[in-house]
N, C-alpha and C. Protein backbone atom coordinates (compact mmCIF):
# COMPACT_ATOMS: atom_id res chain seq x y z
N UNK A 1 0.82 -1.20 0.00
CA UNK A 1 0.00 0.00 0.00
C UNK A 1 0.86 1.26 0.00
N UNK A 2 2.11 1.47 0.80
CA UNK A 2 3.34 2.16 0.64
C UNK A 2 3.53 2.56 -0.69
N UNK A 3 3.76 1.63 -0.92
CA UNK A 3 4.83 1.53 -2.13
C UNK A 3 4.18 1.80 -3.33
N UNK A 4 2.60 1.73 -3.61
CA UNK A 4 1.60 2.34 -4.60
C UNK A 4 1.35 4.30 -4.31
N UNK A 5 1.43 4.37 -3.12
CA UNK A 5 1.44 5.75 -2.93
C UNK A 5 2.50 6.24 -3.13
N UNK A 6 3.49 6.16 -3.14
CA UNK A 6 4.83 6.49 -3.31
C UNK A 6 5.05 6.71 -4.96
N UNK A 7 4.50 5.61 -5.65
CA UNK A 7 4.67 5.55 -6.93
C UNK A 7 3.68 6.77 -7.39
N UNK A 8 2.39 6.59 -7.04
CA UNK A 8 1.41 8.22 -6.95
C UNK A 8 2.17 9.48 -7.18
N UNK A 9 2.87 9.56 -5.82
CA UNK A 9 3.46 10.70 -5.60
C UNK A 9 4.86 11.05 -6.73
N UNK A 10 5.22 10.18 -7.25
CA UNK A 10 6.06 10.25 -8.20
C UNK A 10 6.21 10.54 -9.55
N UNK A 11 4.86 10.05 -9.55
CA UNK A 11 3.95 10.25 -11.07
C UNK A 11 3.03 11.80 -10.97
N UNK A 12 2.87 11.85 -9.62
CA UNK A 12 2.09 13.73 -9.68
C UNK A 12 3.23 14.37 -10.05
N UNK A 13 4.70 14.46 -9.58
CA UNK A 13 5.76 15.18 -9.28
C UNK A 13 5.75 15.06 -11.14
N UNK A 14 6.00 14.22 -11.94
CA UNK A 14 6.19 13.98 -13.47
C UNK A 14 5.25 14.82 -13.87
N UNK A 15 4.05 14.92 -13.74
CA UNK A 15 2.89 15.54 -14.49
C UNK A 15 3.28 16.88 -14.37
N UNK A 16 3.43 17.47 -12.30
CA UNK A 16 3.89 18.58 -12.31
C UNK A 16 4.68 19.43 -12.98
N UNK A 17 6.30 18.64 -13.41
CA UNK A 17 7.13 18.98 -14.36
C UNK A 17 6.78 19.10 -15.37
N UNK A 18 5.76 18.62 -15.97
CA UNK A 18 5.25 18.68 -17.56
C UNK A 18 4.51 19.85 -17.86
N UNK A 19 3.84 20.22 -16.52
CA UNK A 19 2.78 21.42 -16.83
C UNK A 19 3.51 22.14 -16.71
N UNK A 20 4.57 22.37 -15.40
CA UNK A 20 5.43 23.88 -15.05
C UNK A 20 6.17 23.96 -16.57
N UNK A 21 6.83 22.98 -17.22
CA UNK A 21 7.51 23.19 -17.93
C UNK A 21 6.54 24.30 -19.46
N UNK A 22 5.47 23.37 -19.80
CA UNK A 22 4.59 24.23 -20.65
C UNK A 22 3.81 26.00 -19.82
N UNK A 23 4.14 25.90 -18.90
CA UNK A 23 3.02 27.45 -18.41
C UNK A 23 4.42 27.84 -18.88
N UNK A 24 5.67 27.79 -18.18
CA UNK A 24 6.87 28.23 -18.27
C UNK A 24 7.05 28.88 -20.16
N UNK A 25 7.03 27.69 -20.89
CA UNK A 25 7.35 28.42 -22.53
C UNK A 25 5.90 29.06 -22.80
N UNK A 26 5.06 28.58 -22.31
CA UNK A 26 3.96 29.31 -23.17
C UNK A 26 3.53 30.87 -22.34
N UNK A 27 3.79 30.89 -21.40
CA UNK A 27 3.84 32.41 -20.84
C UNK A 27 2.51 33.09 -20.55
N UNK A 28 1.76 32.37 -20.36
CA UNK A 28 0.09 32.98 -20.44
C UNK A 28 -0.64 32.32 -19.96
N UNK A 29 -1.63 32.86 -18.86
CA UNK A 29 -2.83 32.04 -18.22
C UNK A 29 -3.57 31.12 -18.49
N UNK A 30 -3.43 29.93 -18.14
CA UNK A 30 -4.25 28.88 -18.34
C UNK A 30 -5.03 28.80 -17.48
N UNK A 31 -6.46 27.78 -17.45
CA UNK A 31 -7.05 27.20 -16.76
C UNK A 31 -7.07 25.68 -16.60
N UNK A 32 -7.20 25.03 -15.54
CA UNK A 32 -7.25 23.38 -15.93
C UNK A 32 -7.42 22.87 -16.93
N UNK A 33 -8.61 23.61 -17.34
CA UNK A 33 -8.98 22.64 -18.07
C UNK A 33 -8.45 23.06 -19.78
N UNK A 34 -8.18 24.39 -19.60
CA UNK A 34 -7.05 24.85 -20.83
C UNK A 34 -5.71 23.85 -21.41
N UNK A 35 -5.40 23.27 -19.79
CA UNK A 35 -3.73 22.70 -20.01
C UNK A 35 -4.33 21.21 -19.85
N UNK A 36 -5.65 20.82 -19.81
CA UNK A 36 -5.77 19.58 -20.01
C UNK A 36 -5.89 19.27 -21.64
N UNK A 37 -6.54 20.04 -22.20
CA UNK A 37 -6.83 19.81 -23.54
C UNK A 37 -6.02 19.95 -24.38
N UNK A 38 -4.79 21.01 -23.97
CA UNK A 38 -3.86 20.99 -24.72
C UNK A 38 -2.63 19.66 -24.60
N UNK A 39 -2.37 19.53 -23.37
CA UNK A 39 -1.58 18.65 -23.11
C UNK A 39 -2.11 16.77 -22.86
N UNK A 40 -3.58 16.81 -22.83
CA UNK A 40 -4.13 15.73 -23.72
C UNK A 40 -3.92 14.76 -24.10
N UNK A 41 -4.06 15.43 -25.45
CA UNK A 41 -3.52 14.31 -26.65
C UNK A 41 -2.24 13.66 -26.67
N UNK A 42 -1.11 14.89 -26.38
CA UNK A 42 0.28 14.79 -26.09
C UNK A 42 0.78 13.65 -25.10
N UNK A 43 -0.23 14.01 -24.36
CA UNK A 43 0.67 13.16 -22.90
C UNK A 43 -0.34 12.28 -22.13
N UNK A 44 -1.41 12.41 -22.45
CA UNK A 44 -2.48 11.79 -21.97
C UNK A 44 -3.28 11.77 -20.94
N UNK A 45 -2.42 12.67 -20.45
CA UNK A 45 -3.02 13.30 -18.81
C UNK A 45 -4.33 13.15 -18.42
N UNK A 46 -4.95 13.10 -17.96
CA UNK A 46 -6.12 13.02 -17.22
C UNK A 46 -6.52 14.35 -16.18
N UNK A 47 -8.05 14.61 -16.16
CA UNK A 47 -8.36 16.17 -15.22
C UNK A 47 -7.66 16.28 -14.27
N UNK A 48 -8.16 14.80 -13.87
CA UNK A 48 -7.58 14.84 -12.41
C UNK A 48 -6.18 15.45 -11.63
N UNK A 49 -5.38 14.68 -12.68
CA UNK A 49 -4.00 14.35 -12.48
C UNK A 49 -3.72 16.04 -12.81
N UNK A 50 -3.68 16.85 -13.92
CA UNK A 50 -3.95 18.18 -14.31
C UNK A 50 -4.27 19.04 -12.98
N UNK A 51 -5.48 19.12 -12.53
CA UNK A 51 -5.37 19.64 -11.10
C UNK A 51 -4.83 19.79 -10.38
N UNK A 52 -4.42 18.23 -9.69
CA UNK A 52 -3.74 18.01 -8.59
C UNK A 52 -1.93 18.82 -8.74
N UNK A 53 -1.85 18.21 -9.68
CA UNK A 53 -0.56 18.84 -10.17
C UNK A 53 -0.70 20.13 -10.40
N UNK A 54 -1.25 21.40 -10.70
CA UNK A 54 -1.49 22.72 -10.86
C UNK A 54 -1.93 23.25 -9.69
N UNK A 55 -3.06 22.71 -8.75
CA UNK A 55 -2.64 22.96 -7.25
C UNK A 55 -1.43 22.43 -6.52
N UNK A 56 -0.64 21.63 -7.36
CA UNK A 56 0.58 21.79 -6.13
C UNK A 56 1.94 22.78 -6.40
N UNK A 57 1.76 23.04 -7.64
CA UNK A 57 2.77 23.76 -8.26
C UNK A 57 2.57 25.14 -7.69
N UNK A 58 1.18 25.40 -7.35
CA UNK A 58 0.94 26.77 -7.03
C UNK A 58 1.26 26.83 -5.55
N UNK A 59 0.70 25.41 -4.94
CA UNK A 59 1.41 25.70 -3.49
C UNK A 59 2.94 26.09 -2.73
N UNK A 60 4.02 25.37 -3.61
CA UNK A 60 5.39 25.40 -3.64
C UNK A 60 5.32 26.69 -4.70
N UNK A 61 4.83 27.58 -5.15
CA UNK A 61 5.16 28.42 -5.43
C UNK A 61 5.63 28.73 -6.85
N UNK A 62 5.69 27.78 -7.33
CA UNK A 62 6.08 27.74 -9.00
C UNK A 62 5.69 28.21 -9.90
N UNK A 63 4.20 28.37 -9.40
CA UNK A 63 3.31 28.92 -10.48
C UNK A 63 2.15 29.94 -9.70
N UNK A 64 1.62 30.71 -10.57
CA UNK A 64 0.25 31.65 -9.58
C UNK A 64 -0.64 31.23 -9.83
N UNK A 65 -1.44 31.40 -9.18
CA UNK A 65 -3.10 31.32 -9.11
C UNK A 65 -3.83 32.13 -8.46
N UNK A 66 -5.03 32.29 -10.13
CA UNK A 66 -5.40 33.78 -9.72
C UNK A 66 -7.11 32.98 -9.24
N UNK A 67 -8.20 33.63 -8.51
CA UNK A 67 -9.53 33.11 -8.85
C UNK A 67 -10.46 33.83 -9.04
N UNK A 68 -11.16 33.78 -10.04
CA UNK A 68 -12.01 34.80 -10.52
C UNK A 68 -13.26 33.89 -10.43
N UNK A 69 -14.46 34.24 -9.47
CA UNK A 69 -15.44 33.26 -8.69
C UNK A 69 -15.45 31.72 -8.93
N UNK A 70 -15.95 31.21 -9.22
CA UNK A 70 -15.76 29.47 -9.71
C UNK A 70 -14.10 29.03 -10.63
N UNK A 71 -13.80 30.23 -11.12
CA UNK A 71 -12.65 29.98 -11.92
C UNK A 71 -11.12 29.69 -11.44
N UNK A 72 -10.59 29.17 -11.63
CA UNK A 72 -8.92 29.45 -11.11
C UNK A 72 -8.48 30.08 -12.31
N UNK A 73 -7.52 30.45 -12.46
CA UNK A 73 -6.34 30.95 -13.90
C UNK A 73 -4.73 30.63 -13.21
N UNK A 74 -4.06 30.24 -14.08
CA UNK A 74 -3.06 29.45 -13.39
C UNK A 74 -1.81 30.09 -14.50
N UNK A 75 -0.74 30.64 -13.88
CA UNK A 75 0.68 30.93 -14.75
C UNK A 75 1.52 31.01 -14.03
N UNK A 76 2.46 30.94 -15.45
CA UNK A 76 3.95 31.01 -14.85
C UNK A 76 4.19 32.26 -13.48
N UNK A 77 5.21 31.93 -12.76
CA UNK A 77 5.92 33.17 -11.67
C UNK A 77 6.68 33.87 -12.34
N UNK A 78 6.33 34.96 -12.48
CA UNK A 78 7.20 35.48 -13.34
C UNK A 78 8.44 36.10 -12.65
N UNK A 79 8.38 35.92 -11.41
CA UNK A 79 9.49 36.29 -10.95
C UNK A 79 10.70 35.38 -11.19
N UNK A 80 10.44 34.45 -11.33
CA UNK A 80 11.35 32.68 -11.63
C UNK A 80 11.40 32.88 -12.79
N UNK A 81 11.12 33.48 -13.86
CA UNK A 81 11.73 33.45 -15.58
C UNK A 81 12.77 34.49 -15.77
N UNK A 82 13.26 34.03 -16.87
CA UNK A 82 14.68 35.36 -16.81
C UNK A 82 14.31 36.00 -17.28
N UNK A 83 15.00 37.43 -17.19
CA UNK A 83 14.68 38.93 -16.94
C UNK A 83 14.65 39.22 -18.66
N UNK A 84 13.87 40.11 -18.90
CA UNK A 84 14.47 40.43 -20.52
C UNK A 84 15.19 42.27 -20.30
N UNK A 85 15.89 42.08 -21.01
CA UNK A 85 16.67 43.34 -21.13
C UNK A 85 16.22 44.17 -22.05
N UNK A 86 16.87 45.65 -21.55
CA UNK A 86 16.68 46.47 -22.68
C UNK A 86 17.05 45.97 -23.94
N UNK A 87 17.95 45.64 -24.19
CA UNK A 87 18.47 44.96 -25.61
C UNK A 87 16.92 43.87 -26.60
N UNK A 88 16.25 43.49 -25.60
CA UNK A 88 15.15 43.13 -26.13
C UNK A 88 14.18 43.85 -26.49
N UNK A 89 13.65 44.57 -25.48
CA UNK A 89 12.82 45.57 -26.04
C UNK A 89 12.92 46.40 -26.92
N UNK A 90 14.36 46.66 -27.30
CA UNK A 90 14.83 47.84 -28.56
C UNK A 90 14.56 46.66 -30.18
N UNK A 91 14.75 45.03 -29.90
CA UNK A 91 14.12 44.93 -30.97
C UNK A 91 12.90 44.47 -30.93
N UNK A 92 12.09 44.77 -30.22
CA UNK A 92 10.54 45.17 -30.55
C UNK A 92 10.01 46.13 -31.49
N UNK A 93 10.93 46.71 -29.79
CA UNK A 93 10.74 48.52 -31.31
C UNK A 93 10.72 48.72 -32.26
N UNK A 94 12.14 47.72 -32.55
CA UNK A 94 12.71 47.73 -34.25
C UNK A 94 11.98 47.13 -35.06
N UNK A 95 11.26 46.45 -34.74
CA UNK A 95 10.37 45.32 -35.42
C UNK A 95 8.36 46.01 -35.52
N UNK A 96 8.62 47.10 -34.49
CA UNK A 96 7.38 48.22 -34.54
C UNK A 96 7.54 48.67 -35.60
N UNK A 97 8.52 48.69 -36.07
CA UNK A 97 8.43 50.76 -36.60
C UNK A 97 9.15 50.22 -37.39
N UNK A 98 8.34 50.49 -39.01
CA UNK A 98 8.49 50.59 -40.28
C UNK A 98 9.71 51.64 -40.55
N UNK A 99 10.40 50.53 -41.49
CA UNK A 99 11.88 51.05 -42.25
C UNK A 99 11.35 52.52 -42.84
N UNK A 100 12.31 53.35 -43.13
CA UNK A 100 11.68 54.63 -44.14
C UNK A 100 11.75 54.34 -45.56
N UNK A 101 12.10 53.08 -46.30
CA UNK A 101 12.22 52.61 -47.53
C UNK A 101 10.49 52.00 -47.42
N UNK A 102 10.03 51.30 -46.40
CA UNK A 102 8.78 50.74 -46.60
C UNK A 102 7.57 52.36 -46.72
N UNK A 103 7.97 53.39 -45.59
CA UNK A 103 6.97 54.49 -45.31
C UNK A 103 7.05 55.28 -46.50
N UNK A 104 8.89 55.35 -47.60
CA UNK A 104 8.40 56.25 -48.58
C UNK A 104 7.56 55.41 -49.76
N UNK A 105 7.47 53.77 -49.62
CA UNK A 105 6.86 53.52 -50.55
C UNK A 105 5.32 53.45 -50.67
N UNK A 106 4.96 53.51 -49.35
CA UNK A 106 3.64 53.34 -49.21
C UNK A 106 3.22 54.94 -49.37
N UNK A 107 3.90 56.41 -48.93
CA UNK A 107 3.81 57.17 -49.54
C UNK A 107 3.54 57.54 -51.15
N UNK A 108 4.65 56.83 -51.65
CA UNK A 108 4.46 57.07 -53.33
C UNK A 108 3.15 56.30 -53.91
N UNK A 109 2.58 54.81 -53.41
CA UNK A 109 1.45 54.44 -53.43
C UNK A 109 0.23 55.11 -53.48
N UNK A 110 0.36 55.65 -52.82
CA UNK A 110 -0.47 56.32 -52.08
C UNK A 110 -1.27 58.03 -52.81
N UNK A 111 0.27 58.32 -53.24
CA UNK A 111 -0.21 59.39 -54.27
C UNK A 111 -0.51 58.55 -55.42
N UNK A 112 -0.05 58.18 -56.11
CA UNK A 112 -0.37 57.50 -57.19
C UNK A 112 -1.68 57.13 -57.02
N UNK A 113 -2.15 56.45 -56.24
CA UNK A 113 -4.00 55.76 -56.21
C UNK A 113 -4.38 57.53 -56.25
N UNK A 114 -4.20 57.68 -55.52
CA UNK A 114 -4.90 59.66 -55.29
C UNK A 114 -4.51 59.95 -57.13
N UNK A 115 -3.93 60.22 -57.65
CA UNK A 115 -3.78 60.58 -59.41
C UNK A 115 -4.87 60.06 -60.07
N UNK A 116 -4.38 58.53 -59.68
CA UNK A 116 -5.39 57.63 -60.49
C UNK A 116 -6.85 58.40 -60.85
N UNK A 117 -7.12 58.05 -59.60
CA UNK A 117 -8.66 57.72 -58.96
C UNK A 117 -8.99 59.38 -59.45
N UNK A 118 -8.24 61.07 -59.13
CA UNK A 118 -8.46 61.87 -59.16
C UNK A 118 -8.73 62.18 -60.93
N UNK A 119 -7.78 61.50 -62.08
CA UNK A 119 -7.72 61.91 -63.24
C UNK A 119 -8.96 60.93 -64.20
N UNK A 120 -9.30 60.02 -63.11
CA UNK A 120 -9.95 58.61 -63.86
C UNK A 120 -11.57 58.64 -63.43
């Protein structure tokens, strides 16, 4: 009887790792039953097992949990992921904000439809 609970507890600790590991890359609030359906098919998990393991992750702290009345929402700590630097955010930016080769062409477009449309 030991030795079946033990094996339990070994197999929650596996599931646990599987979910922390996915809230961890995927970076965004799940619900149980969000990370059951996704992780599913994959791994075969079961509700149950999904739960238990997402309430314990949240107890040791690994993960948050938020509750919004009947709901839980469950994510990564973001204090436990690494930091992003300025160096990241500058290529956001860079990746915001259109080259001036793209803005003068959509400029010249732009008159041109205006000609068109104005002479036609």
């Amino acid at each position: 009887l030991t030795e079946g609970r033990s094996n339990a507890k070994a197999e929650d600790g596996f599931w646990a790792g599987v979910i922390l590991a996915y809230l961890n890359e995927k970076n965004r609030p799940y619900s149980a039953q969000d990370v059951f359906s996704n992780l599913q098919k994959q791994h075969g998990l079961g509700k149950t097992a999904v739960v238990k393991a997402m309430e314990l992750l949240a107890l040791e702290g690994k993960i948050k949990e938020k509750i919004y009345g009947k709901q839980k929402i469950y994510f990564a700590d973001q204090s436990l992921l690494p930091n992003v630097g300025p160096a990241t955010w500058m290529l956001g930016i860079e990746l915001a904000t259109p080259a001036p080769k793209v803005c003068n062409l959509t400029t010249t477009l732009s008159s041109c439809l205006y000609i068109f449309f104005f002479f036609f």
